[in-house]
C-alpha atoms as a PDB file:
ATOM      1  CA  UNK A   1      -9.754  -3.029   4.109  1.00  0.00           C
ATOM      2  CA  UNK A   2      -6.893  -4.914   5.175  1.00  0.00           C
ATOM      3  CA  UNK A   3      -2.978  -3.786   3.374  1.00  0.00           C
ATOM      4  CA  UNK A   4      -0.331  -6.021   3.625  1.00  0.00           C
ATOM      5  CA  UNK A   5       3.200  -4.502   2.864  1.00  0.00           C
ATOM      6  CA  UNK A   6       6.405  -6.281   2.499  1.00  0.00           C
ATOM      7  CA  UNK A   7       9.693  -6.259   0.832  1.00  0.00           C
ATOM      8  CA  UNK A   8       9.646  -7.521  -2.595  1.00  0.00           C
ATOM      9  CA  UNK A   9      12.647  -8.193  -5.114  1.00  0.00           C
ATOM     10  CA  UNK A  10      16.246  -8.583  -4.161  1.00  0.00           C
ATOM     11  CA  UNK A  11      19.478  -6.515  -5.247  1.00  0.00           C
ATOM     12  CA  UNK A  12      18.971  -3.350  -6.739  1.00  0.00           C
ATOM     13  CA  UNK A  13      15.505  -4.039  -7.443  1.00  0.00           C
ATOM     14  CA  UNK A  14      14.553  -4.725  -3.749  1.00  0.00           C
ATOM     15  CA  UNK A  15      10.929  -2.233  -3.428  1.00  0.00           C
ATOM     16  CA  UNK A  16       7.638  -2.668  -1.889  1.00  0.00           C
ATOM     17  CA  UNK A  17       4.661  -5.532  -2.280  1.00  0.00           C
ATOM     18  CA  UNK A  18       1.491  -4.298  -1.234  1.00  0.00           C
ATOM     19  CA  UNK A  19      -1.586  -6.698  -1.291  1.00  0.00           C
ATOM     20  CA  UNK A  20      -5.000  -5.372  -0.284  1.00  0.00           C
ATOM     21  CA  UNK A  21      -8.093  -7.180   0.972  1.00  0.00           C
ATOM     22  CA  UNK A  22     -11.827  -5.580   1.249  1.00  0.00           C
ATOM     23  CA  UNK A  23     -13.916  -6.967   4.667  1.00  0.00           C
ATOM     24  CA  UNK A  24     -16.176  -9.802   3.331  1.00  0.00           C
ATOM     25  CA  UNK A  25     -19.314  -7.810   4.160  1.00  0.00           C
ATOM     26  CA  UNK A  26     -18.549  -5.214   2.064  1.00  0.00           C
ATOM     27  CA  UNK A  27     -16.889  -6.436  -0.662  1.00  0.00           C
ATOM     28  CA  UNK A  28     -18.594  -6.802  -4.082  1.00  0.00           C
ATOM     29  CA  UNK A  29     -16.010  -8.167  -6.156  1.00  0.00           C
ATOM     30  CA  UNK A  30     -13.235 -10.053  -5.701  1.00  0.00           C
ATOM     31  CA  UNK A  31      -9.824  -8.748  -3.950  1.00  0.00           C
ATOM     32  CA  UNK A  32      -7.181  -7.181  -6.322  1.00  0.00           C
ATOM     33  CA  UNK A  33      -4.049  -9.215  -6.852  1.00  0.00           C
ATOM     34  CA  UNK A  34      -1.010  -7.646  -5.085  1.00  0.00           C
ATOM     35  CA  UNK A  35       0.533  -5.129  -6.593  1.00  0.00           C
ATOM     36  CA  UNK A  36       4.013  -3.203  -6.813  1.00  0.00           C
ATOM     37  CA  UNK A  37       4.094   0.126  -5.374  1.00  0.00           C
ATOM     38  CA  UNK A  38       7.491   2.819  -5.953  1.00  0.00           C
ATOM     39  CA  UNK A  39       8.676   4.792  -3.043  1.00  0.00           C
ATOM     40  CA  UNK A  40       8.598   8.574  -3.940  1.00  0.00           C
ATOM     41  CA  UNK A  41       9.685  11.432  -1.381  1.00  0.00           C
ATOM     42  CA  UNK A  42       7.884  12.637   2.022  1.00  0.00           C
ATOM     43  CA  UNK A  43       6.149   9.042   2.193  1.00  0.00           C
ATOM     44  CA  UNK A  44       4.341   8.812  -0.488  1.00  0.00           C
ATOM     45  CA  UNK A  45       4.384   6.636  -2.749  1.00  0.00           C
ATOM     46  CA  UNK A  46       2.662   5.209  -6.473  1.00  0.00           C
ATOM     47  CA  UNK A  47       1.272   1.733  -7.612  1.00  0.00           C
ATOM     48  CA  UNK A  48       3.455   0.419 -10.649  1.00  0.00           C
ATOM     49  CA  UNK A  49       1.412  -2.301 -11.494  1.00  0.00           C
ATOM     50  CA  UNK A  50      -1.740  -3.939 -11.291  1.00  0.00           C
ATOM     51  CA  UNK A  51      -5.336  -2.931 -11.378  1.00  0.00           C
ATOM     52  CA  UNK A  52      -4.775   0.414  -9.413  1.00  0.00           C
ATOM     53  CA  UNK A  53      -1.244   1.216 -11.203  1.00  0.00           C
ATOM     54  CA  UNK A  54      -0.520   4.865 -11.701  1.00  0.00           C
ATOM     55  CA  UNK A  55      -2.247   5.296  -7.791  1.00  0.00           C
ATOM     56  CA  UNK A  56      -0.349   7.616  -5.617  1.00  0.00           C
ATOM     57  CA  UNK A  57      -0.678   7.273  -1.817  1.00  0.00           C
ATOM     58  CA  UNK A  58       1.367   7.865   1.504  1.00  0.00           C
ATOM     59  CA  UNK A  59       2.680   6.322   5.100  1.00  0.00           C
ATOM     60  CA  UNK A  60       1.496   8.626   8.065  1.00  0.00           C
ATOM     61  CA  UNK A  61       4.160   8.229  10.804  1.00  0.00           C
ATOM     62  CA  UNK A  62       3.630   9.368  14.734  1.00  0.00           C
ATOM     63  CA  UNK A  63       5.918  11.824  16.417  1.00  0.00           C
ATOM     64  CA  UNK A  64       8.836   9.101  16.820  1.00  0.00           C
ATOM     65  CA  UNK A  65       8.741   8.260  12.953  1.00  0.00           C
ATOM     66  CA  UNK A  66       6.884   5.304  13.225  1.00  0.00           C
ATOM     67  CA  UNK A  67       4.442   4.222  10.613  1.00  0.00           C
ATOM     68  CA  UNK A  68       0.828   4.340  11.477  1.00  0.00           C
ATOM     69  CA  UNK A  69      -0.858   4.079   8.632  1.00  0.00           C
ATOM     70  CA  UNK A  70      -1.739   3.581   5.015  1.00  0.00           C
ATOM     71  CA  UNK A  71      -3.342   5.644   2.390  1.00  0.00           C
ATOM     72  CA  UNK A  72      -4.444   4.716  -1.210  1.00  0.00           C
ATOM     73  CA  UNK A  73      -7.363   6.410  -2.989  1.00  0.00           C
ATOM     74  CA  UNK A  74      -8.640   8.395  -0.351  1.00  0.00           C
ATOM     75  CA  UNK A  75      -8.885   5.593   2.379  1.00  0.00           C
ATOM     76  CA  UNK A  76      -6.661   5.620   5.756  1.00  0.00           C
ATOM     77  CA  UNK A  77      -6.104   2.392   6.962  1.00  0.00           C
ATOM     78  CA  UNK A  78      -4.422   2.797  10.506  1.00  0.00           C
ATOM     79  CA  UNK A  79      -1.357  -0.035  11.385  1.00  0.00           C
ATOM     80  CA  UNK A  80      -2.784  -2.737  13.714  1.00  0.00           C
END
């Protein structure tokens, strides 16, 4: 899987995008529209919209704070 994260909104409702796409040799159906994800404390965060809405996840960081990687429903994808 491939996750795509950006900044979505402006203002005071400025939050995260996050769009995923499954590898074409796996995937059976096709790829969920993005979705809107809320930031909750120690990097985690939940999916407020969409097909996986209700979905908690988290960022993994390195020792310097930067994020490495993704998590939502139990699969780790690392930053490339």
């Amino acid at each position: 899987m491939t996750f795509t994260i950006a900044i979505a909104g402006a203002g005071r409702r400025t939050g995260l995008r996050m769009e995923v796409r499954i590898k074409p040799e796996i995937r059976a159906a096709a790829d969920p529209a993005p979705f809107e994800v809320g930031l909750l404390p120690r990097d985690e965060y939940i999916v407020t919209g969409g097909e996986y809405a209700g979905q908690r996840g988290f960022f993994t960081r390195d020792a310097s704070g930067e994020v490495t990687g993704v998590d939502l429903a139990g699969r780790l994808a690392s930053r490339v």
